[in-house]
N, C-alpha and C. Protein backbone atom coordinates (compact mmCIF):
# COMPACT_ATOMS: atom_id res chain seq x y z
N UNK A 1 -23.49 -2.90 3.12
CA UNK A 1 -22.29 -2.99 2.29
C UNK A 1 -21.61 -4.34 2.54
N UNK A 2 -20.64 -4.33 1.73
CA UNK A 2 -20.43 -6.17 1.68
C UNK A 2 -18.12 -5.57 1.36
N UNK A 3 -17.79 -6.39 1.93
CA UNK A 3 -16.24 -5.64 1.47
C UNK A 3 -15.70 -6.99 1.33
N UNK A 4 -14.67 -6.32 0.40
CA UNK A 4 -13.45 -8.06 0.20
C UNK A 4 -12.29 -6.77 0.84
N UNK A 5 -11.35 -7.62 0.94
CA UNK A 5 -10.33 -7.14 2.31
C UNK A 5 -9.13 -8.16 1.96
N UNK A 6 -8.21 -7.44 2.70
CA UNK A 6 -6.46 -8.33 2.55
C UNK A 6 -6.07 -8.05 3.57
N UNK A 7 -5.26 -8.98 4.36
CA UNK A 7 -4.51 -8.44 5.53
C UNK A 7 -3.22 -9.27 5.33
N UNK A 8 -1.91 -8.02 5.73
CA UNK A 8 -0.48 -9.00 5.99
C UNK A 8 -0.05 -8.86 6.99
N UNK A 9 0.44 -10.14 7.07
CA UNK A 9 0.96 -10.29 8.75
C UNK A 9 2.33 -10.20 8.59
N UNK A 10 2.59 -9.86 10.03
CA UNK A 10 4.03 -8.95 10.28
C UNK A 10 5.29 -9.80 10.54
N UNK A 11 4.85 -11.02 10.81
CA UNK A 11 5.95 -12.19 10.76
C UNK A 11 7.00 -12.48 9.73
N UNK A 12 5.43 -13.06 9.36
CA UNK A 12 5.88 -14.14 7.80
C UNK A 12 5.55 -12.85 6.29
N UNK A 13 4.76 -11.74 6.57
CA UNK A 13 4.19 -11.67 5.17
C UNK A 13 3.21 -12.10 4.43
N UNK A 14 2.44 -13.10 4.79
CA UNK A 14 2.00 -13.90 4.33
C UNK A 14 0.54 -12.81 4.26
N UNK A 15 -0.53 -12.97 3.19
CA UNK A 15 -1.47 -12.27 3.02
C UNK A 15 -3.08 -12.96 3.28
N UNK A 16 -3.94 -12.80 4.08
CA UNK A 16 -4.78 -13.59 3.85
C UNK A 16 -6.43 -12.37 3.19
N UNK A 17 -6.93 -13.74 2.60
CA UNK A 17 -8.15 -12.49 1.48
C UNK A 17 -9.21 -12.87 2.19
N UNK A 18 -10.18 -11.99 2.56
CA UNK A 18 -11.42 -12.11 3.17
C UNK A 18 -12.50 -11.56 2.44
N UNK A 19 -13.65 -11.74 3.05
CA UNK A 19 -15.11 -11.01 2.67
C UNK A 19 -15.63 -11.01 4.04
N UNK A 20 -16.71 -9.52 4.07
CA UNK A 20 -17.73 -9.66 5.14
C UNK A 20 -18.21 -8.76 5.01
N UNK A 21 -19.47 -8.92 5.66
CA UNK A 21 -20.94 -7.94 5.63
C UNK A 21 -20.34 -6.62 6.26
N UNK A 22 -19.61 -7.07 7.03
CA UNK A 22 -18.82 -6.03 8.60
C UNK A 22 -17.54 -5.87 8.75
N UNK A 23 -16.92 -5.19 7.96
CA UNK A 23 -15.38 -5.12 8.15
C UNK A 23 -14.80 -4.79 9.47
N UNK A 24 -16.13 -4.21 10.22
CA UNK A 24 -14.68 -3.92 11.70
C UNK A 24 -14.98 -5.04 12.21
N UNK A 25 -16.56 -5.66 12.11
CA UNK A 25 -16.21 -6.45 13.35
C UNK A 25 -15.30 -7.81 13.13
N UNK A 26 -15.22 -7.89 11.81
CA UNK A 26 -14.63 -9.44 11.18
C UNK A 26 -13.12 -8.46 11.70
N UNK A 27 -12.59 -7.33 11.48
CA UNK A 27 -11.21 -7.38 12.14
C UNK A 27 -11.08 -7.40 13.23
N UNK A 28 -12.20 -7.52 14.14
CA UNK A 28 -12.10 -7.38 15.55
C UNK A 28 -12.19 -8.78 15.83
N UNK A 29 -13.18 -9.88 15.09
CA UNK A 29 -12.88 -11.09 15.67
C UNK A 29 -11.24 -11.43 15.10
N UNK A 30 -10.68 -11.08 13.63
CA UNK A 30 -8.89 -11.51 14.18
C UNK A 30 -8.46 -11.23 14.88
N UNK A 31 -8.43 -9.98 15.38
CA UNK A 31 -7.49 -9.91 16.45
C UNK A 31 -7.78 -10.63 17.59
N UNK A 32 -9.20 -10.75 17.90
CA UNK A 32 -9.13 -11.75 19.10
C UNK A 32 -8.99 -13.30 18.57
N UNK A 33 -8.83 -13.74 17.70
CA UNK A 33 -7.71 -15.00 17.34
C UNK A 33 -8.95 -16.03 16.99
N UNK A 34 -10.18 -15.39 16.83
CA UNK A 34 -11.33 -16.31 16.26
C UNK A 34 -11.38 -16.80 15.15
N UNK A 35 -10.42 -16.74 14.48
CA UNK A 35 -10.21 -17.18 12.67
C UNK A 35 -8.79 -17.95 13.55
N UNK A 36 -9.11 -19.08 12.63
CA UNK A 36 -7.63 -20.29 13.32
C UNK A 36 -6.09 -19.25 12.39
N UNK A 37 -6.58 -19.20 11.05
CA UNK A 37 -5.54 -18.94 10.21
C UNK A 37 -4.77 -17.48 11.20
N UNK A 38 -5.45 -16.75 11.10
CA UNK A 38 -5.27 -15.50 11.62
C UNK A 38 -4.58 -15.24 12.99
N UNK A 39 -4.99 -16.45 13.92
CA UNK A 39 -4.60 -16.86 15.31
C UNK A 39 -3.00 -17.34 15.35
N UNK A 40 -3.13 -18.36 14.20
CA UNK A 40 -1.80 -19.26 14.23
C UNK A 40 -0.37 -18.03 13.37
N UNK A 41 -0.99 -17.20 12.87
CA UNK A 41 -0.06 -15.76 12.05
C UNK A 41 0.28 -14.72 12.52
N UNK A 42 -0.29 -14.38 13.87
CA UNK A 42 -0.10 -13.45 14.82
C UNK A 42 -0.28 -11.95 14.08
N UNK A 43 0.17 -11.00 14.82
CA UNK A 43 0.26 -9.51 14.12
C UNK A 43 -0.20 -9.12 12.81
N UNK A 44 -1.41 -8.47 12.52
CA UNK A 44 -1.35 -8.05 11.21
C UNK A 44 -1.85 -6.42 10.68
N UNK A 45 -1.76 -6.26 9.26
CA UNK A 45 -2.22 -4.89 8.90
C UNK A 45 -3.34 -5.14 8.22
N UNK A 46 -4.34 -4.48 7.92
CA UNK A 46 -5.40 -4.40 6.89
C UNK A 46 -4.21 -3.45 6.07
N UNK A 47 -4.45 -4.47 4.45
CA UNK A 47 -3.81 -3.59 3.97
C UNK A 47 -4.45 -2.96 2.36
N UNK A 48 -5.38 -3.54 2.61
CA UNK A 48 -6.50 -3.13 1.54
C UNK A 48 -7.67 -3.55 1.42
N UNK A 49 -8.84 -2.85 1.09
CA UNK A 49 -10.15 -3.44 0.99
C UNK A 49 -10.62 -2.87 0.03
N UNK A 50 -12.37 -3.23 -0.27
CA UNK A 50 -13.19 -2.50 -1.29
C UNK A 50 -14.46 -2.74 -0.65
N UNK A 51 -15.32 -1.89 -1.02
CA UNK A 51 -17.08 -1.93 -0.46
C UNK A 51 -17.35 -2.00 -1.94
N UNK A 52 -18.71 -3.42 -1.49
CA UNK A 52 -19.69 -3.53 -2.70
C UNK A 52 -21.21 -3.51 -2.15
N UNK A 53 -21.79 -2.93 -2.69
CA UNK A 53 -23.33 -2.94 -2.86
C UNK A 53 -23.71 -4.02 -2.47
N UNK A 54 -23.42 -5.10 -3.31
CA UNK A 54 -23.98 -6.23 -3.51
C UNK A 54 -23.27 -7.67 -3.20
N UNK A 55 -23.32 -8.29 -2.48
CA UNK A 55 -22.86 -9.74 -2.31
C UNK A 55 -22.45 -10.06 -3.16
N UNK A 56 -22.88 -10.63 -3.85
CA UNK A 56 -22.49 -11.24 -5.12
C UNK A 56 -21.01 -10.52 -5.76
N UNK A 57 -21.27 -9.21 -6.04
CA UNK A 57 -20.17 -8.27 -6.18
C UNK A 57 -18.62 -8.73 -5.40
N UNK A 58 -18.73 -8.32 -4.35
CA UNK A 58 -17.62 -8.77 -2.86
C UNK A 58 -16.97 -9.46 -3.07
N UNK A 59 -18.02 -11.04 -2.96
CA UNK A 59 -18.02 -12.65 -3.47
C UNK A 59 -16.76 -12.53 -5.12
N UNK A 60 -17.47 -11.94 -6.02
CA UNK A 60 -16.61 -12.17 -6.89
C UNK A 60 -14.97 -11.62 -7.18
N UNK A 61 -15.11 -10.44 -6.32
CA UNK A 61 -13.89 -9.89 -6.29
C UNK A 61 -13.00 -10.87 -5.45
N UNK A 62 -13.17 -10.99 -4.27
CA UNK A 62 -12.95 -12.87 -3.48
C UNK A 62 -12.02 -13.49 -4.27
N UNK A 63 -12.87 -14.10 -5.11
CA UNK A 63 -12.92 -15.15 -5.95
C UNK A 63 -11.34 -14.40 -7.04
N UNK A 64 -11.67 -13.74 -7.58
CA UNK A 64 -10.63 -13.46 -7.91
C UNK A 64 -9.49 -12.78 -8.19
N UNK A 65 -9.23 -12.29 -6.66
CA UNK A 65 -8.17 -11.79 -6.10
C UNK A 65 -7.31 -12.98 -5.88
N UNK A 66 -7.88 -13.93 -5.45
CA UNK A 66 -7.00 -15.16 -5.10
C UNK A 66 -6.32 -15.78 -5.89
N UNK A 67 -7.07 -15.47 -7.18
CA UNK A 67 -6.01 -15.82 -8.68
C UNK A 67 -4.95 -15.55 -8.77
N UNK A 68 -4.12 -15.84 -9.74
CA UNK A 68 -2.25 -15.76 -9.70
C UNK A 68 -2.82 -14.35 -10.80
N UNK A 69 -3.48 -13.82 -11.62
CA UNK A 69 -3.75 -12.57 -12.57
C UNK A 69 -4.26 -11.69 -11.38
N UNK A 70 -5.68 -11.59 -10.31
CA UNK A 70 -5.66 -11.02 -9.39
C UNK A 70 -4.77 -10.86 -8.20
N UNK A 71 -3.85 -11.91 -7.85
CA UNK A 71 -3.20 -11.47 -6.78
C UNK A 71 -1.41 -10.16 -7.59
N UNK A 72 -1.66 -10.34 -9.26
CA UNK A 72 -0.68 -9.27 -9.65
C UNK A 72 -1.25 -8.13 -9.88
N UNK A 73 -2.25 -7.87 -9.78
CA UNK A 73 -3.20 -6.59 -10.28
C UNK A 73 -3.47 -6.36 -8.70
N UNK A 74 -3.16 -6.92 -7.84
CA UNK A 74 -3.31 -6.75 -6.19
C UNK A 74 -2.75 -5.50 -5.75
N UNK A 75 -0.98 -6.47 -6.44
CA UNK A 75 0.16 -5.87 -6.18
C UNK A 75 0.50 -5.01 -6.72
N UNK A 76 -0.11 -4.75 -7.65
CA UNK A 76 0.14 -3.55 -8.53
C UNK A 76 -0.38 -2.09 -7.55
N UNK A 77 -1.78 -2.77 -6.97
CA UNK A 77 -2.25 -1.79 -6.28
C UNK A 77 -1.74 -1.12 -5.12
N UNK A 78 -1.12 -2.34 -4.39
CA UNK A 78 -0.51 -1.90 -2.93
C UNK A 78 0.74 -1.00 -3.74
């Protein structure tokens, strides 16, 4: 399985969008502060994801979640 993912951090708010083959372990390397972005933002929630079949799939959801039309259809969701 392949997942796109969101996490907000408890500071600032601020949201960052991911992909990975491995959703726990990619949240296990943030918390241990192996992503710079993630390190320098401290505290966060997973606050939404999706599983795809297919890479490509994941990849495109990625792609455009990060959009100003995907990041309101985001919010719609949370």
């Amino acid at each position: 399985m392949y997942y796109f993912y969101v996490l907000r951090f408890r500071k600032n708010a601020k949201l960052y969008y991911g992909f990975s083959s491995n959703l726990k372990n990619r949240i296990r390397d943030h918390k241990s502060g192996k992503s710079d972005f993630t390190s320098r933002n401290g505290k966060f929630d997973l606050i939404f994801y999706e599983a795809y079949i297919n890479e490509k799939d994941a990849r495109r959801a990625e792609r455009y979640f990060k959009t100003g039309h995907g990041r309101e259809v985001l919010t719609e969701k949370l």
